[in-house]
Protein backbone atom coordinates (compact mmCIF):
# COMPACT_ATOMS: atom_id res chain seq x y z
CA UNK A 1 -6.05 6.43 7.43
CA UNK A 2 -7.87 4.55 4.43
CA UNK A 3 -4.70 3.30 3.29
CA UNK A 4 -4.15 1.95 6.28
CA UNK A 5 -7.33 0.05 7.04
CA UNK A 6 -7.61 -0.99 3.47
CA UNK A 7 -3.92 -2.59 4.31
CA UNK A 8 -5.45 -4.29 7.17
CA UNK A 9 -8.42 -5.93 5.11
CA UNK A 10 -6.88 -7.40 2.45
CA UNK A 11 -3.17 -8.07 3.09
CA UNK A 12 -2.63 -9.20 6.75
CA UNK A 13 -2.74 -12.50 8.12
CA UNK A 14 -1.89 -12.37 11.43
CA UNK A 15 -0.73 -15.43 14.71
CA UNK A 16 -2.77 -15.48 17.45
CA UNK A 17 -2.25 -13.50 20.79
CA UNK A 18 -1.60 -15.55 24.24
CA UNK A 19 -4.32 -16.78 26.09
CA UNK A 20 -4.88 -20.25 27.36
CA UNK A 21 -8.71 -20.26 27.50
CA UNK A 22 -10.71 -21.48 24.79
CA UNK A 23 -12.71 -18.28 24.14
CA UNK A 24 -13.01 -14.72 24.99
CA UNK A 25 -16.40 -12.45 24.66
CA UNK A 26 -17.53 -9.20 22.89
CA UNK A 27 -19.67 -7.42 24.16
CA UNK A 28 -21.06 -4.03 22.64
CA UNK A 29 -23.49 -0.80 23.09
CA UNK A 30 -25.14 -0.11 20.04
CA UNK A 31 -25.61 3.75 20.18
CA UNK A 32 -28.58 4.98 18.39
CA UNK A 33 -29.54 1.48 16.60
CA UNK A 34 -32.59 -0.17 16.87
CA UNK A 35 -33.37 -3.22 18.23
CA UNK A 36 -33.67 -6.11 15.82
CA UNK A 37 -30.51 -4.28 14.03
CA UNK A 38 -28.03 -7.09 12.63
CA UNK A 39 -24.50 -6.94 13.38
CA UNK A 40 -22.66 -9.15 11.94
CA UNK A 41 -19.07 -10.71 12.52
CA UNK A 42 -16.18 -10.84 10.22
CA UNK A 43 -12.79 -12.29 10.30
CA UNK A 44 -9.71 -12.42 8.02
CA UNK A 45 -8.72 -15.99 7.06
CA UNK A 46 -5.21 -17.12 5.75
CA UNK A 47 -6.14 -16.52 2.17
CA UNK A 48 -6.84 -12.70 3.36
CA UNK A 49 -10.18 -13.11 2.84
CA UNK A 50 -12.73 -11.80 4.61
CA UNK A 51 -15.94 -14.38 5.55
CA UNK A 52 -19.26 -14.11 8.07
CA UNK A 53 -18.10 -15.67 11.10
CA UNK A 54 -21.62 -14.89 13.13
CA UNK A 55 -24.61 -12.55 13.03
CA UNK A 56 -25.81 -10.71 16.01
CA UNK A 57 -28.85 -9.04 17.04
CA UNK A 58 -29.02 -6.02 18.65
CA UNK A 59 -31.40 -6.50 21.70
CA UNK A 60 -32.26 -3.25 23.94
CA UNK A 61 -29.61 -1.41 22.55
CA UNK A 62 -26.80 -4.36 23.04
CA UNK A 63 -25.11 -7.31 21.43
CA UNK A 64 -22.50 -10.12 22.54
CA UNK A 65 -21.09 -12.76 20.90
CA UNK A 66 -18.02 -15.34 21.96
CA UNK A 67 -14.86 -15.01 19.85
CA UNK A 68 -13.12 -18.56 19.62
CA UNK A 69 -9.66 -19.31 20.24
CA UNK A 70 -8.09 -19.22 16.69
CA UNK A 71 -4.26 -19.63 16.02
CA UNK A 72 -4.46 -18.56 12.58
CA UNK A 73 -5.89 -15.21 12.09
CA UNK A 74 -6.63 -11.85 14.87
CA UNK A 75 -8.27 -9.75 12.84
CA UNK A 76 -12.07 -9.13 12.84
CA UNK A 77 -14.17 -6.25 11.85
CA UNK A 78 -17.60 -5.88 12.58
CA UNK A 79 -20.55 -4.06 10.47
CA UNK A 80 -23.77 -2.79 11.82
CA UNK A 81 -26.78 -3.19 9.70
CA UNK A 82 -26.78 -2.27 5.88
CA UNK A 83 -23.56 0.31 6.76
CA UNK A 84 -20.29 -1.02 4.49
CA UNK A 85 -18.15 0.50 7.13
CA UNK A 86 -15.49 -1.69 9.00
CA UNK A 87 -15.11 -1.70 12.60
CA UNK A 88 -11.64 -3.43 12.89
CA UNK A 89 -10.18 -4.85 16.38
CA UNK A 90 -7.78 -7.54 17.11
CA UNK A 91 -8.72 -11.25 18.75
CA UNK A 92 -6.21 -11.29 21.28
CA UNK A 93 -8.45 -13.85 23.13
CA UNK A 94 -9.17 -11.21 26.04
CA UNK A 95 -12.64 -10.22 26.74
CA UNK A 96 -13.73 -7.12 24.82
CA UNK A 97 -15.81 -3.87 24.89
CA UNK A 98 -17.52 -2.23 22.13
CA UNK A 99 -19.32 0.99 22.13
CA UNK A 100 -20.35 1.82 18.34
CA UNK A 101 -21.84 4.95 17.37
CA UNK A 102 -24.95 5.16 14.73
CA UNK A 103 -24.35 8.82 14.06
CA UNK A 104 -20.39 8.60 14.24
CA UNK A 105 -19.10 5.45 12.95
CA UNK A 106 -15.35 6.88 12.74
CA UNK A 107 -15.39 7.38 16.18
CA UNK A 108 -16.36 4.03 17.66
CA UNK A 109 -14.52 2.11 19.57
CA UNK A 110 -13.45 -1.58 20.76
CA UNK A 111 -11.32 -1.84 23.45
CA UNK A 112 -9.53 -5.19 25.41
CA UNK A 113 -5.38 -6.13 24.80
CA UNK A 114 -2.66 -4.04 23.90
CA UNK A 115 -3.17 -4.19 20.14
CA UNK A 116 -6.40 -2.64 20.23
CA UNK A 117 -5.49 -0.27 22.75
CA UNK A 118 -1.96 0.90 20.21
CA UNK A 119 -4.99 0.91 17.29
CA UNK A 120 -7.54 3.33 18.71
CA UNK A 121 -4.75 5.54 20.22
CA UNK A 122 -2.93 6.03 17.04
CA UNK A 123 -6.60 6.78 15.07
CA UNK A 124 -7.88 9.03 17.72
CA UNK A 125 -3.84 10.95 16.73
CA UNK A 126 -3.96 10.78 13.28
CA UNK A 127 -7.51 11.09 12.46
CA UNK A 128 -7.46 14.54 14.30
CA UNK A 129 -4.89 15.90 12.12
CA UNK A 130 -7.02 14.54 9.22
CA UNK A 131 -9.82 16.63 10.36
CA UNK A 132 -8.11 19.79 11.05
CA UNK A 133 -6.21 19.06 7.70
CA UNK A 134 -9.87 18.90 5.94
CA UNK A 135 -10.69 22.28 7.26
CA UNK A 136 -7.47 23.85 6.14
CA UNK A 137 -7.89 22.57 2.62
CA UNK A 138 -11.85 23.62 2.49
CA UNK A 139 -10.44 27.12 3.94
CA UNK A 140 -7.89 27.10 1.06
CA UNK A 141 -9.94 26.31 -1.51
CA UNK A 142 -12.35 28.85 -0.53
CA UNK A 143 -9.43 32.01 -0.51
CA UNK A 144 -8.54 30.76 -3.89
CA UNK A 145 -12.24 31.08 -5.29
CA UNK A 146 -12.34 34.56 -3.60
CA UNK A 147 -8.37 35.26 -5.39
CA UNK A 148 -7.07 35.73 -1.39
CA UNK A 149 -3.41 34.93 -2.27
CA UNK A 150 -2.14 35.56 0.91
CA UNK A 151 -4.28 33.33 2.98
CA UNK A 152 -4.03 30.85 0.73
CA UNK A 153 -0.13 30.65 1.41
CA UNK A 154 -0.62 30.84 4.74
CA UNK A 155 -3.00 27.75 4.47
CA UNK A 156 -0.83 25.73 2.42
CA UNK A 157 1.58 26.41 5.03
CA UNK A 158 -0.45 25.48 7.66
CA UNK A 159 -1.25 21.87 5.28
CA UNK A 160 2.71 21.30 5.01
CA UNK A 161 2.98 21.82 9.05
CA UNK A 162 0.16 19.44 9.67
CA UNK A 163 1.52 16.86 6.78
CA UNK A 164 4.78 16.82 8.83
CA UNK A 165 2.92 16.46 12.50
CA UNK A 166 1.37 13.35 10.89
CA UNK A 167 4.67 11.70 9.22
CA UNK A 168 6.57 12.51 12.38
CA UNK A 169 3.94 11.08 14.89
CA UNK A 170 3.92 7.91 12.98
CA UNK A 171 7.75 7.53 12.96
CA UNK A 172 8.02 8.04 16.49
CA UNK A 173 4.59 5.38 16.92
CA UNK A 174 6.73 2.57 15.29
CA UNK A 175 9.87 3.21 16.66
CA UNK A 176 8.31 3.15 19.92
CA UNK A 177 5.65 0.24 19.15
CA UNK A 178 7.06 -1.44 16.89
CA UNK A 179 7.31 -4.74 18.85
CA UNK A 180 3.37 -5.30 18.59
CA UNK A 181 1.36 -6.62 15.39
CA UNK A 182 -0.28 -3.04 15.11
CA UNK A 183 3.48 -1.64 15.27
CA UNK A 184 4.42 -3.95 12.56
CA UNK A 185 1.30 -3.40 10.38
CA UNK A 186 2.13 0.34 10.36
CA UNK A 187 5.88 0.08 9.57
CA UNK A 188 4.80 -2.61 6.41
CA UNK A 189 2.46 0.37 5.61
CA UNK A 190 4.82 3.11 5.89
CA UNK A 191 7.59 1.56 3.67
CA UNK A 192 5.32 0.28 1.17
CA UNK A 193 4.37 4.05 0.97
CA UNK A 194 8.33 5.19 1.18
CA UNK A 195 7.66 7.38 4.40
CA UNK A 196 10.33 5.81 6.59
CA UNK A 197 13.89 4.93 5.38
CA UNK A 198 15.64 1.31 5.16
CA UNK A 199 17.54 2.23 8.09
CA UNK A 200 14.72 2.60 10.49
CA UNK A 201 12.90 -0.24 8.93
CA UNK A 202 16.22 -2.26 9.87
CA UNK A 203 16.29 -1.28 13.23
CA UNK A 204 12.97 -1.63 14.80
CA UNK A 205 12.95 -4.95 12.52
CA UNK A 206 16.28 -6.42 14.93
CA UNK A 207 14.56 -5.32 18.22
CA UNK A 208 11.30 -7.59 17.54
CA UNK A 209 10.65 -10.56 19.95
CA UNK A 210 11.59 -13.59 18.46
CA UNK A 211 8.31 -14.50 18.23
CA UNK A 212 7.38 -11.11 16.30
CA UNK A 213 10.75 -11.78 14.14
CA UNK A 214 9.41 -15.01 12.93
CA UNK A 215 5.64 -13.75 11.48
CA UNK A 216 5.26 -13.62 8.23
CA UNK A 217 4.67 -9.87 8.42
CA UNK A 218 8.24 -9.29 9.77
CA UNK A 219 9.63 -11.78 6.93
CA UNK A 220 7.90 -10.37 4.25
CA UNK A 221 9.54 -6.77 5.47
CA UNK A 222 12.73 -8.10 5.13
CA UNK A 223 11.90 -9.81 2.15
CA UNK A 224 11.21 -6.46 0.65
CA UNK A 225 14.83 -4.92 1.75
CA UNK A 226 16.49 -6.93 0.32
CA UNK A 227 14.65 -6.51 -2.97
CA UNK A 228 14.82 -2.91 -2.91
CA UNK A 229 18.39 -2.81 -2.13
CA UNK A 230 18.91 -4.69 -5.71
CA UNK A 231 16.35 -2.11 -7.18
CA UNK A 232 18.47 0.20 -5.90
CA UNK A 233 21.71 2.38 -8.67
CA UNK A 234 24.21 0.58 -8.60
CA UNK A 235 22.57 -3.17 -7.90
CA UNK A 236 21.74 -5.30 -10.42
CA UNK A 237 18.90 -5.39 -11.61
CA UNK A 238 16.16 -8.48 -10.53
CA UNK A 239 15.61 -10.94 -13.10
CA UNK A 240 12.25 -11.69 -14.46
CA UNK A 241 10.05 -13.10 -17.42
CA UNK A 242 6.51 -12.59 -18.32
CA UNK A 243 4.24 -13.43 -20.89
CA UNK A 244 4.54 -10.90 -23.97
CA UNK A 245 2.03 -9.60 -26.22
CA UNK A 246 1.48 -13.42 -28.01
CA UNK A 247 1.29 -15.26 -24.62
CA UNK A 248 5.00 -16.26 -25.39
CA UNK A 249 7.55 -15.75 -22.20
CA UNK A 250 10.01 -13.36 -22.16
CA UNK A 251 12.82 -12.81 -20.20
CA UNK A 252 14.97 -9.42 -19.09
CA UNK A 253 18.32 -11.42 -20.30
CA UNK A 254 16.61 -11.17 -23.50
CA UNK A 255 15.75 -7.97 -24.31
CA UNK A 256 18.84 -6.47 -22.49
CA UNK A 257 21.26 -4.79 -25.08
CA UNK A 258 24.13 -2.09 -24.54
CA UNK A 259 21.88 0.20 -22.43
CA UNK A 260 18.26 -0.77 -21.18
CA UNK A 261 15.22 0.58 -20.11
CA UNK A 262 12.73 -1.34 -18.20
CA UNK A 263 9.57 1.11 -18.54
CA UNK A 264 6.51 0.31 -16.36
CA UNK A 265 3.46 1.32 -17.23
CA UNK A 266 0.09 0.77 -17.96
CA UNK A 267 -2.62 1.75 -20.51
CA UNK A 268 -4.91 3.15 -17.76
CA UNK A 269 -2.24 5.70 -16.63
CA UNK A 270 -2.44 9.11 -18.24
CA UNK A 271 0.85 10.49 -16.92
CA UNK A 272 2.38 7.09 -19.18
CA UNK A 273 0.64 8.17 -22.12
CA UNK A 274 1.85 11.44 -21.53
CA UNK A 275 5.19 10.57 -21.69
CA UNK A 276 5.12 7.99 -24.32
CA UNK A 277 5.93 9.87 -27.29
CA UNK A 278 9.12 10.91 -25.59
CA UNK A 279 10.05 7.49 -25.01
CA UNK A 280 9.24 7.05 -28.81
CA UNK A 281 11.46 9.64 -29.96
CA UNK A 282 14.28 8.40 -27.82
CA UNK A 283 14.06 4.56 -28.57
CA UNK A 284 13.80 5.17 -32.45
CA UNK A 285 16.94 7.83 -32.05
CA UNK A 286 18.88 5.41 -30.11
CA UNK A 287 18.33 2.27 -31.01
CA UNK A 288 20.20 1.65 -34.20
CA UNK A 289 22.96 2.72 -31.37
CA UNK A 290 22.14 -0.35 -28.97
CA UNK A 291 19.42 1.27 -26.72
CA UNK A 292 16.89 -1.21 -25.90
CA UNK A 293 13.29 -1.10 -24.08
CA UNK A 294 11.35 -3.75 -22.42
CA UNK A 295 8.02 -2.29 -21.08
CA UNK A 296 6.33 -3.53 -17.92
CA UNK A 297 2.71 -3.01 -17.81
CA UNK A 298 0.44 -3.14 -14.47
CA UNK A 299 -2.62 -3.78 -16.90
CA UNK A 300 -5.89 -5.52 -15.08
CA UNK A 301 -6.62 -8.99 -15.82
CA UNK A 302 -9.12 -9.00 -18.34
CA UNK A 303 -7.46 -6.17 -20.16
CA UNK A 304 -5.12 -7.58 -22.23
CA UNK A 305 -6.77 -6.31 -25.66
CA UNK A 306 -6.32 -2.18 -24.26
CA UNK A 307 -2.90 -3.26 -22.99
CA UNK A 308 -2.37 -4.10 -26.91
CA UNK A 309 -4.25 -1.58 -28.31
CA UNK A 310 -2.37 1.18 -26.60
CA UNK A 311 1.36 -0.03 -27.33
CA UNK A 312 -0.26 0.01 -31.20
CA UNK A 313 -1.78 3.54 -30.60
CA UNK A 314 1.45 5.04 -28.98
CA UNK A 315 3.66 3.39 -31.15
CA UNK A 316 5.64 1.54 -28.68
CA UNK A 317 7.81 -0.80 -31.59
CA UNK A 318 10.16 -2.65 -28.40
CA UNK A 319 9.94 -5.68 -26.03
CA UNK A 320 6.75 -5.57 -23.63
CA UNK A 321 4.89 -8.24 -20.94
CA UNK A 322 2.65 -7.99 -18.41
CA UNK A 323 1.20 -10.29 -16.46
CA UNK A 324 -2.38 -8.58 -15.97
CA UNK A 325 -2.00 -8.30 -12.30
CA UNK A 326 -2.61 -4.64 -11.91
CA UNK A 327 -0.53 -3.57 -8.42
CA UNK A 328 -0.18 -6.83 -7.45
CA UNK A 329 2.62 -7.31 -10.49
CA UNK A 330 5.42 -9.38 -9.24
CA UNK A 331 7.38 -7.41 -11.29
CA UNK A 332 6.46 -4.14 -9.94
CA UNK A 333 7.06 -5.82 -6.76
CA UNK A 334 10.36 -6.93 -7.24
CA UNK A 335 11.49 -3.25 -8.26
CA UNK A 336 9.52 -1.65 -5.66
CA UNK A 337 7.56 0.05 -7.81
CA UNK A 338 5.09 2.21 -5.94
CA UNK A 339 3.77 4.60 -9.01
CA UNK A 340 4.04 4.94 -12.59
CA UNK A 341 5.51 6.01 -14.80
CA UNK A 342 8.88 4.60 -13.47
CA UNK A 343 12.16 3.34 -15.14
CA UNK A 344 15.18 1.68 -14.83
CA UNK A 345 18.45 2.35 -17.08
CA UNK A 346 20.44 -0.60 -17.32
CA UNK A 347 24.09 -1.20 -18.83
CA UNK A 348 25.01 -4.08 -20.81
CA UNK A 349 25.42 -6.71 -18.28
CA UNK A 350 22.58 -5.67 -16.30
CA UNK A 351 23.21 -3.46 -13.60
CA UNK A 352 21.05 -0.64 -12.60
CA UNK A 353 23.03 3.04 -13.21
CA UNK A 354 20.24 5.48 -13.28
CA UNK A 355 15.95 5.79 -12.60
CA UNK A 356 13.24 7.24 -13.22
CA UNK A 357 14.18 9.50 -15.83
CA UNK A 358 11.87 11.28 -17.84
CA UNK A 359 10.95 14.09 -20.35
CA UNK A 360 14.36 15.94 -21.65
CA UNK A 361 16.42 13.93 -18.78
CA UNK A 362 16.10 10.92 -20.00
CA UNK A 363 16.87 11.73 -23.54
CA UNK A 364 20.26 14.01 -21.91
CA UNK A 365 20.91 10.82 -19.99
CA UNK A 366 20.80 8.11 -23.28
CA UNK A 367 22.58 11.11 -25.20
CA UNK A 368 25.61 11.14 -23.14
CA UNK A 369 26.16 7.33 -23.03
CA UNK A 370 25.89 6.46 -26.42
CA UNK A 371 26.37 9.71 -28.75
């Protein structure tokens, strides 16, 4: 559920519901505050940031405001008092209702349209599988500290069963509400995260409203088919060029040779530096042979000089850029990469024929193509 409303905050940039009048109020209980308690407004621009639109007062244990008609952006949270916590509802320029809870922020509420009303239903779902799944694992980790092997398997059972409710409710929410800016937010969420195939993703994607199948949401979705079906075996591979080491641009035409591996990484990633040394081994085995490496690093801005220092620590003697853009690497994005360490074996002209190898497959894998 954090993933989710951290995707809400920072990526979504959403049209505006229908309503002809100008403006629409909120008005809210606040449970347990008191009065003189400042509430204050936020909403989610086009830039996907997030800016005070209005600060509220609670007065005897309520506050109201009046949301504008806006035609660029839906999304608002609210936060009461010093409390970081976002209380996210949709504009949909129909009066709302909120009832927020001092003790129990989690389990307030805002209620008024059909995207709010898909929101708080699929949270109240999912965030009572998170709690029951919180119990399990503090009962699990309790029978292993007292060695109880048998109720721990029946524990991590009961956590696989629980894991699958959850992935199987949300499939069946988007299939079924998929034609709704909540519905769409999910699915974006879901195959970002690889928990619902292209298929799906295709289908609920040609039963949106025209008017859903034209937001930028929707395009972006398809957008991101289409690239992973060329990150895909057997596509070939996205071009791209980024700035190397010396600030200099390089390209993937230019480091491809007979076979290829496009290795993204990062210097902040353990399980990378882990593997490195195998990657060594390989490259300086192969090479001579026509196995080339360009290196992809999700590095932060800023870092530049570790992103240097650890290709000279790890002995990493082949073609590497980065563009200092941590997760938000168009690279990355263009291969659909999702975690790292992650690869891409490429022949000579290019086309993807094998992924994510690691550890003694990928050195079986280089063996039998150019031994």
């Amino acid at each position: 559920m954090r993933r989710l409303i951290y995707l809400f905050i920072t990526i979504i940039f959403i049209s505006c519901a229908e309503n002809d009048s100008g403006s629409a109020k909120l008005e809210g209980n606040a449970m347990g505050y008191a009065d003189g308690t400042e509430v204050y407004l936020f909403e989610i621009d086009g830039n996907n940031q997030s800016e005070v639109l209005d600060t509220l007062v609670v007065t005897n244990g309520k506050f109201s405001t009046t949301l504008e008609k806006s035609e660029t952006s839906a999304l608002h949270f609210l936060r009461m008092g010093t409390s970081n916590a976002n209380i996210l509802f949709f504009n949909e320029n129909e009066d709302l209702k909120a009832t927020i809870y001092k003790d129990s922020l989690a389990s307030s509420v805002i209620v008024g349209g059909k995207e709010n009303e898909l929101y708080y239903s699929f949270q109240k779902e999912v965030g009572a599988i998170a709690k029951k799944r919180l119990e399990t694992t503090a009962a699990l980790n309790k029978a292993r500290l007292e060695q109880d092997g048998i109720l721990a398997t029946d524990l991590r059972n009961e956590n696989n069963t629980l894991n699958a409710k959850e992935a199987a409710y949300k499939r069946k929410f988007v299939k079924e509400n998929g034609n709704s800016i909540f519905g769409l937010m999910l699915l974006s969420e879901m195959f970002n995260q690889q928990q619902i195939n292209a298929t799906d993703v295709k289908e609920i994607l040609n039963n949106l409203s025209p008017k859903l199948a034209s937001h930028n949401l929707a395009t972006q979705l398809k957008g991101s088919l289409e690239a992973r079906k060329k990150a895909e075996i057997g596509g070939e591979a996205p071009q791209f060029s980024a700035p190397d080491p010396d600030g200099n641009m390089l390209s993937l035409q230019q480091a491809l040779g007979k076979y290829t591996i496009i290795d993204f990484w990062a210097s902040w990633c353990r399980p990378c530096r882990a593997e490195n040394p195998n990657v060594v081994r390989v490259y300086n085995k192969y090479h001579d042979k026509g196995l080339n490496i360009i290196s992809v690093s999700l590095d932060k801005a800023g870092q530049k000089d570790r992103w240097i220092k650890a290709i000279s620590d790890d002995k990493m003697d082949w073609f590497h850029v980065s563009n200092l853009k941590f997760w938000q690497d168009p690279i990355a994005r263009q291969y659909n990469v999702r975690s790292i360490p992650a690869t891409f074996l490429l022949d000579e002209k290019g086309n993807i024929i094998d992924k994510n190898l690691r550890g003694p497959a990928l050195e079986a894998k280089i063996a039998s193509l150019l031994d």
